[in-house]
N, C-alpha and C. Protein backbone atom coordinates (compact mmCIF):
# COMPACT_ATOMS: atom_id res chain seq x y z
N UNK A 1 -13.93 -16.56 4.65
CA UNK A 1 -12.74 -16.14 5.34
C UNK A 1 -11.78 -15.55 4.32
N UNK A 2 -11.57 -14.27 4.89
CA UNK A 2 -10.54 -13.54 3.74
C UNK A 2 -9.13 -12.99 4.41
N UNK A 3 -7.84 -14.20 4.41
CA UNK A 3 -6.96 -13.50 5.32
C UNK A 3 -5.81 -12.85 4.36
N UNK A 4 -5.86 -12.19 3.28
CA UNK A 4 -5.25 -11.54 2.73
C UNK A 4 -3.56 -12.36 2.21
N UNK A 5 -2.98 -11.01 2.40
CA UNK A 5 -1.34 -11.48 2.25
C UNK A 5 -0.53 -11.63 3.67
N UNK A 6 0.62 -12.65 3.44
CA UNK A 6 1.52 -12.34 4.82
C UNK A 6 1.64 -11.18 5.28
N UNK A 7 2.08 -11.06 6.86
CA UNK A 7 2.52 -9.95 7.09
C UNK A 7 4.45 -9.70 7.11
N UNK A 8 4.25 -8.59 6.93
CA UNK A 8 6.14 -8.39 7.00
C UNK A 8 6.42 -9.04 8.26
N UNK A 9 7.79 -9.48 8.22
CA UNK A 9 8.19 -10.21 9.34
C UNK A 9 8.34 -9.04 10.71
N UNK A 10 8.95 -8.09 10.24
CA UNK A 10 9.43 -7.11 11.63
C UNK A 10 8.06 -6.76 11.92
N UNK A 11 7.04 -6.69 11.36
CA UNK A 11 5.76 -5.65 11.65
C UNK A 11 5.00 -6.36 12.79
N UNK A 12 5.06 -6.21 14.06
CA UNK A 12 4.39 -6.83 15.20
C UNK A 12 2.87 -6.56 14.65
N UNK A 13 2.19 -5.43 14.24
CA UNK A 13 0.86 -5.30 14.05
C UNK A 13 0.06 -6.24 12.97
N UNK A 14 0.58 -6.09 11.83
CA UNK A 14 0.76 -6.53 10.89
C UNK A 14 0.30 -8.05 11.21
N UNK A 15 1.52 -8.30 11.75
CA UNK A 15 1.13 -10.18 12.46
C UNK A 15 0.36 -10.21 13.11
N UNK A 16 -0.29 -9.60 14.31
CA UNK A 16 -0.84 -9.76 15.04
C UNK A 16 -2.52 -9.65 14.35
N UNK A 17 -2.72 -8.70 13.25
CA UNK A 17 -4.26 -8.52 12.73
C UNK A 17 -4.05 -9.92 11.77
N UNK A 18 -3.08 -10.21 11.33
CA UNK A 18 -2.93 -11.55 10.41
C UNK A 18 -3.47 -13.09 11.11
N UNK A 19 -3.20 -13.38 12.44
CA UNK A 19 -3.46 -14.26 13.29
C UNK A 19 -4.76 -14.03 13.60
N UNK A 20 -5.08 -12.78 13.87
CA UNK A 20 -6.40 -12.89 14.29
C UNK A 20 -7.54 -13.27 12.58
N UNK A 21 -7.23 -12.36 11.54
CA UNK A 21 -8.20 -13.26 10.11
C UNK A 21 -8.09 -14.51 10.53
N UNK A 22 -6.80 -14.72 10.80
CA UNK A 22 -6.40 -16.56 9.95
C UNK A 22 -7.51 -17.42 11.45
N UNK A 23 -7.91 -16.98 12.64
CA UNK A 23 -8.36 -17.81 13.52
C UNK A 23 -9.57 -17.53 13.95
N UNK A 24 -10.46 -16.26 12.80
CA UNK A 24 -11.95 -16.11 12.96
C UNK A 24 -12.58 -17.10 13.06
N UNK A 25 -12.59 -18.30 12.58
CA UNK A 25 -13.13 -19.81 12.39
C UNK A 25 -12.14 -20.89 12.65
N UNK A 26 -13.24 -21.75 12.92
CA UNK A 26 -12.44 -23.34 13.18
C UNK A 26 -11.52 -23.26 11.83
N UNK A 27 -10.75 -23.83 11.88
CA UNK A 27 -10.05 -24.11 10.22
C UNK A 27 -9.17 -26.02 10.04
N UNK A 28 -9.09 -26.44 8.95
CA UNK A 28 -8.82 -27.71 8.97
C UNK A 28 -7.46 -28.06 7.98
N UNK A 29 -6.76 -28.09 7.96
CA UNK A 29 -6.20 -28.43 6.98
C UNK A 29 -6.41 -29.45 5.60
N UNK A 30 -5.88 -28.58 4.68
CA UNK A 30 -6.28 -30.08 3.06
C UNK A 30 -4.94 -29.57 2.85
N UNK A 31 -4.40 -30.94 2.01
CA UNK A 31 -3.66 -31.26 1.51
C UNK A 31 -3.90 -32.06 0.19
N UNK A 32 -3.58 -31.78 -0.87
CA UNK A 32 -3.85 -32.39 -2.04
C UNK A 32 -2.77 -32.59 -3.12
N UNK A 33 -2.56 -33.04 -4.33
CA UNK A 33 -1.66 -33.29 -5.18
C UNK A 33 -2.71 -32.51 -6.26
N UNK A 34 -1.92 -31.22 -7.24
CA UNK A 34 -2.48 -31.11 -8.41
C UNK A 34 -1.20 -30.49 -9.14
N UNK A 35 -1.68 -30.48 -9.97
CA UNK A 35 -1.03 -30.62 -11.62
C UNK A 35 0.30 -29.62 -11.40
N UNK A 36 1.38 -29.46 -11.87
CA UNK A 36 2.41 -28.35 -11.62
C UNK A 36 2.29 -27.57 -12.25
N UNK A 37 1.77 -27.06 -13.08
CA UNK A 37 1.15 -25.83 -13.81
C UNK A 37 0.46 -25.33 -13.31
N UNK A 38 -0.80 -25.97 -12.55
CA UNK A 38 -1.73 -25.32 -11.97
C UNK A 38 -1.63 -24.81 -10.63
N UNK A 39 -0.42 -25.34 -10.18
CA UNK A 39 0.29 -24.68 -8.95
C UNK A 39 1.11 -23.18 -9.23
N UNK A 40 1.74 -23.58 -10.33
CA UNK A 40 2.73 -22.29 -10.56
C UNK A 40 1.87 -20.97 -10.90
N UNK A 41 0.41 -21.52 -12.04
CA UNK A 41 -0.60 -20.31 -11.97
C UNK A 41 -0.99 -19.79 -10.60
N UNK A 42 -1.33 -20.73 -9.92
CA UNK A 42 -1.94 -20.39 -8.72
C UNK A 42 -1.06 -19.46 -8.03
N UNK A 43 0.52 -19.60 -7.80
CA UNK A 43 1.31 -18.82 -6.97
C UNK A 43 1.37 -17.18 -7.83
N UNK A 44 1.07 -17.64 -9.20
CA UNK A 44 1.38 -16.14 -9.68
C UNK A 44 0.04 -15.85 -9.88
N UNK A 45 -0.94 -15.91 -9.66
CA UNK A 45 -2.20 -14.78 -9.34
C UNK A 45 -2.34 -14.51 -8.09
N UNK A 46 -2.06 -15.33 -7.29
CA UNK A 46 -1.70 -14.80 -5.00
C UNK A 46 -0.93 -13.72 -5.58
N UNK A 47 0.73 -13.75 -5.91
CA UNK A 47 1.88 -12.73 -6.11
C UNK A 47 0.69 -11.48 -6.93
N UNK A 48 0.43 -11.57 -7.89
CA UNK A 48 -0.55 -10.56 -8.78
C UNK A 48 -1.68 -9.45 -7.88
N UNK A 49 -2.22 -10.56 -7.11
CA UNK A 49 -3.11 -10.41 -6.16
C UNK A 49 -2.70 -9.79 -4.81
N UNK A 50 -2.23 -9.77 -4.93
CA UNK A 50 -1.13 -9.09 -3.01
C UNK A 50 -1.83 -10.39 -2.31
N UNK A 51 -2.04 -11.09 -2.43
CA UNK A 51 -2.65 -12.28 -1.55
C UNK A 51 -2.04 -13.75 -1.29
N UNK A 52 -1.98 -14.53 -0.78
CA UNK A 52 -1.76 -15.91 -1.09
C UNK A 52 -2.59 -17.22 -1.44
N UNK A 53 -2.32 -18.05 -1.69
CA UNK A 53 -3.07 -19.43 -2.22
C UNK A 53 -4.00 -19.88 -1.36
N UNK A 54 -3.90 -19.75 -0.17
CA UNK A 54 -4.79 -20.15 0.84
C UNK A 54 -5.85 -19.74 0.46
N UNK A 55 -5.96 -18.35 0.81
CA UNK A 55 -7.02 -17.27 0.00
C UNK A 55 -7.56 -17.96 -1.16
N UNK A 56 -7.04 -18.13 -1.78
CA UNK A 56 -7.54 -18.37 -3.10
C UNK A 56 -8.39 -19.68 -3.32
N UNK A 57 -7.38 -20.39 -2.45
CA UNK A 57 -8.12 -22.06 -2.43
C UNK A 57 -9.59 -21.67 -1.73
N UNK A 58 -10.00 -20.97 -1.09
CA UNK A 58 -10.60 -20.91 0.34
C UNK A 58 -11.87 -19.98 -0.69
N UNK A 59 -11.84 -19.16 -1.10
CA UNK A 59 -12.30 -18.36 -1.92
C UNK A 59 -13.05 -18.90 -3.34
N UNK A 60 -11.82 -20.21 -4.12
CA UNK A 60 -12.71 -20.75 -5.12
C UNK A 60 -13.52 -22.37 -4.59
N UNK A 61 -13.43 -22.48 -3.10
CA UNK A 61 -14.13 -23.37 -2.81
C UNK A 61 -15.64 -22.99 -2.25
N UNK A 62 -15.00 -21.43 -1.81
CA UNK A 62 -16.53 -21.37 -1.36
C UNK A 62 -17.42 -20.82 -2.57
N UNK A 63 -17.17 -20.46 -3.51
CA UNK A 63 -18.05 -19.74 -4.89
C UNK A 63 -18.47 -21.22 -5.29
N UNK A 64 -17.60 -22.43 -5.27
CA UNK A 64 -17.98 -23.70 -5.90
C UNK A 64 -19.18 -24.02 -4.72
N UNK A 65 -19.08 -24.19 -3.54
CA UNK A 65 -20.25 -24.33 -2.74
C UNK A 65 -21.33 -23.47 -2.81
N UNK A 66 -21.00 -22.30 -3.15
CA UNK A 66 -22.95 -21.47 -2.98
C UNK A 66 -23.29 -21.69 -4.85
N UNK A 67 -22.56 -22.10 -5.55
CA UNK A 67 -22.78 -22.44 -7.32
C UNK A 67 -23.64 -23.73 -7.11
N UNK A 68 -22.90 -24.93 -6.24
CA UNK A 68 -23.63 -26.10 -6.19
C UNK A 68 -24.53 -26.49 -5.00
N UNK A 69 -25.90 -26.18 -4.35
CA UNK A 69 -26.37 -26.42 -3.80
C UNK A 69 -26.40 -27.76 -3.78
N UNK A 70 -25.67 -28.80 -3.28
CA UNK A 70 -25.65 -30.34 -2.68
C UNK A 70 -25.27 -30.21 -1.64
């Protein structure tokens, strides 16, 4: 699942193709505690990236799942 960056707030389209990435699949929420450095990297490669953390979380979990066949 690749739902990119927010959309602008005024942009009805924008939001509307954004809702539809974000609800291609079931989705679950995680919540976790990590390090504050590794948060602040994380927000500035999303910003770098035109993307956000979600993405990113979502993205280095699934490369860690097809890396570890268990």
């Amino acid at each position: 699942m690749s739902i990119n960056s927010r959309p602008q707030r005024d942009d009805q389209q924008d939001r509307s193709a954004f809702l539809e990435r974000a609800t291609e699949q079931d989705t679950a929420k995680l919540q976790c505690w990590i390090p504050a450095d590794l948060h602040q990297w994380l927000k500035f490669k999303a910003v770098d990236g035109h993307t956000n953390m979600t993405a990113l979380v979502v993205e280095a979990l699934e490369n860690f799942r097809h890396g570890h066949n268990s």
